[in-house]
Protein backbone atom coordinates (compact mmCIF):
# COMPACT_ATOMS: atom_id res chain seq x y z
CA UNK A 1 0.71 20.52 -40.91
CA UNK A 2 3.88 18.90 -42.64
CA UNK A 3 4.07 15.05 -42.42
CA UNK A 4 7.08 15.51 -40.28
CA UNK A 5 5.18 17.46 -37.96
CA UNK A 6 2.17 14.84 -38.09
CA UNK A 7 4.42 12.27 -37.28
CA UNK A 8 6.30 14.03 -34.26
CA UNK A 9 2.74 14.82 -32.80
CA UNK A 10 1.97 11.15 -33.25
CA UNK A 11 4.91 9.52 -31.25
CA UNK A 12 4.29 12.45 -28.42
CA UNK A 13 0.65 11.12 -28.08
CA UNK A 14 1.88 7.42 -28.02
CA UNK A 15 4.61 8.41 -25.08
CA UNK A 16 1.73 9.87 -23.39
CA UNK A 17 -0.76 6.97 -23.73
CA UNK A 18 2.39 4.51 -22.70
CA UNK A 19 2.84 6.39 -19.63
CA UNK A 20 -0.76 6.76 -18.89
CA UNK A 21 -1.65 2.95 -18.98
CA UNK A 22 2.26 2.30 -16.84
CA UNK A 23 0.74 4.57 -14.11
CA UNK A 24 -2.40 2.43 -14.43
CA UNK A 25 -0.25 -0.54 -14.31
CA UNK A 26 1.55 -0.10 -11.21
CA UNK A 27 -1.45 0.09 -9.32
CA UNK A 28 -3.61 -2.97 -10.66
CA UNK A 29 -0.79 -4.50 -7.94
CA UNK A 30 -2.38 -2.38 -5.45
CA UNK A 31 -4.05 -5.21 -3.69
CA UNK A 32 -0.79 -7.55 -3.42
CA UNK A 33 1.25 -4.71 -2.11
CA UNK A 34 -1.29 -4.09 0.68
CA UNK A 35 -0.56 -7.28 1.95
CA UNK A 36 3.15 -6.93 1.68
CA UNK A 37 2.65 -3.67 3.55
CA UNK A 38 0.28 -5.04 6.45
CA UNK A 39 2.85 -7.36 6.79
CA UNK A 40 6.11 -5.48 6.99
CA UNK A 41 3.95 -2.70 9.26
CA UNK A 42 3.72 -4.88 11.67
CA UNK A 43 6.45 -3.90 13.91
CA UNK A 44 5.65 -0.53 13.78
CA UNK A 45 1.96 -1.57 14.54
CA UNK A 46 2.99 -3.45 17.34
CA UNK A 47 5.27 -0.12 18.56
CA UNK A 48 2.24 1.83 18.15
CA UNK A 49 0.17 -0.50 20.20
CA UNK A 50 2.87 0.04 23.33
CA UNK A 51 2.59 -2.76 25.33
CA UNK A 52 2.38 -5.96 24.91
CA UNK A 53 1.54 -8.15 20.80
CA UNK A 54 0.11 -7.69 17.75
CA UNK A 55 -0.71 -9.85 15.11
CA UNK A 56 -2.33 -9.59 11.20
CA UNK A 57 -5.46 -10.36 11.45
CA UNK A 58 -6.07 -12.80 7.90
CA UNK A 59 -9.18 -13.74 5.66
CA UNK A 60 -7.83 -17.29 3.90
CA UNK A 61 -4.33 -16.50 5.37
CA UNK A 62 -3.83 -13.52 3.76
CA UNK A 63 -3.94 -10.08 5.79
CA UNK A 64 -7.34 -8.43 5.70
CA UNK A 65 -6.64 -4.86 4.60
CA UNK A 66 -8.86 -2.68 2.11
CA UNK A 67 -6.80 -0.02 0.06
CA UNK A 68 -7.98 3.50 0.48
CA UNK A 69 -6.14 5.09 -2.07
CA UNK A 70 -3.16 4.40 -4.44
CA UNK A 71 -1.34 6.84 -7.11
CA UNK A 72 2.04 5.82 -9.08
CA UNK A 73 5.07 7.89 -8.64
CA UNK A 74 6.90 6.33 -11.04
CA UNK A 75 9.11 3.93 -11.83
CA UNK A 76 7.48 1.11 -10.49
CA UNK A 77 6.88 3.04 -7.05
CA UNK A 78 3.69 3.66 -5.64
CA UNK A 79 1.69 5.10 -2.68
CA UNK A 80 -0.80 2.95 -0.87
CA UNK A 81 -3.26 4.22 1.83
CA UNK A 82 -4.35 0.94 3.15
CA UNK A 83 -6.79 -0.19 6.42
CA UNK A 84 -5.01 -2.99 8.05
CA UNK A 85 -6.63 -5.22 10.92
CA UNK A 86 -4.78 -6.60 13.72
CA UNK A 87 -5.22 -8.70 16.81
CA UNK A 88 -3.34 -6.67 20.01
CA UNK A 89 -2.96 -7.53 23.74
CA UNK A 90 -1.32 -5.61 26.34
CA UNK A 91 0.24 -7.89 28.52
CA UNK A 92 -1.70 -11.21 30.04
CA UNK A 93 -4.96 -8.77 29.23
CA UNK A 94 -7.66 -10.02 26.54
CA UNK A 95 -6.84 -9.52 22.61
CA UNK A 96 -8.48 -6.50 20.92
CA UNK A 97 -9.51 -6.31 17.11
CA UNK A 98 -7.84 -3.26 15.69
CA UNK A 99 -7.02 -1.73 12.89
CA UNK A 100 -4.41 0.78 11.29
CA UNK A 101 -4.35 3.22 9.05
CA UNK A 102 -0.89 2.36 6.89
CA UNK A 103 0.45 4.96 4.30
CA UNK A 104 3.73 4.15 2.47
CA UNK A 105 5.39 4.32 -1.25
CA UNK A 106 6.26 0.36 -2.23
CA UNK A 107 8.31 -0.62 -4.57
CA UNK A 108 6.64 -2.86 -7.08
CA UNK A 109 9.38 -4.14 -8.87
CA UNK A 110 11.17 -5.52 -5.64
CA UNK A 111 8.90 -7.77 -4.20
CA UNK A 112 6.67 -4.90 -2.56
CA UNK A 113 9.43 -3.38 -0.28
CA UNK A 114 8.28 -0.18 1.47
CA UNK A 115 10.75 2.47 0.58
CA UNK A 116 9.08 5.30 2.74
CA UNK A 117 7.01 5.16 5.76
CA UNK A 118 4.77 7.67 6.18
CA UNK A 119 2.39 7.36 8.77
CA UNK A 120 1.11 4.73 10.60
CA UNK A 121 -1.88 5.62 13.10
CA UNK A 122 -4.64 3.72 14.86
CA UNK A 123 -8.29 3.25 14.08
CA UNK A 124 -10.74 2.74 16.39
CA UNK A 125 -11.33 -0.70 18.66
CA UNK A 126 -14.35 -2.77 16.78
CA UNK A 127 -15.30 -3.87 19.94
């Protein structure tokens, strides 16, 4: 192998390993764009619910959500899979403890703005 050739092969394994550990990157913020996401899901949450409020259910005032899954596409965008909980009541009724299932690309570099819904459907009532 000529040194040239080394020394292409070299910078093409360094691109690689800079785009592996960006990928990485974008989702070690995995856990600050689930709470951006409960957050701006709530309307939709609420829509879902039909009648009546909704609320973000919190654990020290931020939204209790657990992130099921997350994968970069790039460019500071990812894809979260997240379990939200919420507090609904139909109308003058009793609240219920709920939660979502929330799946949505984010964009990272803008303050964790959703750029795509993709699904938003209910769990199960804990109680």
């Amino acid at each position: 192998m000529s040194s040239r050739s080394a020394k292409v092969l070299v910078c093409a394994l360094l691109v690689l390993l800079l785009a592996a550990s960006h990928a990485q990157a974008s989702c070690t913020h995995r856990r600050a764009a689930a709470r951006s996401l409960a957050r701006a899901a709530l309307p939709r949450v609420t829509s879902a619910w039909g009648s009546g409020s909704c609320r973000v259910d919190t654990v020290n005032g931020q939204p209790d959500v657990e992130v099921e899954s997350c994968s970069n596409k790039g460019h500071g965008i990812i894809r979260l899979r997240i379990e939200a909980d919420y507090y609904c009541q139909r109308p003058h009724g009793r609240w219920h403890d709920v939660y979502y299932y929330i799946t949505a690309e984010v964009d990272t570099r803008n303050h964790n703005r959703v750029t795509r819904w993709i699904r938003v459907a209910r769990g199960h009532d804990d109680k």
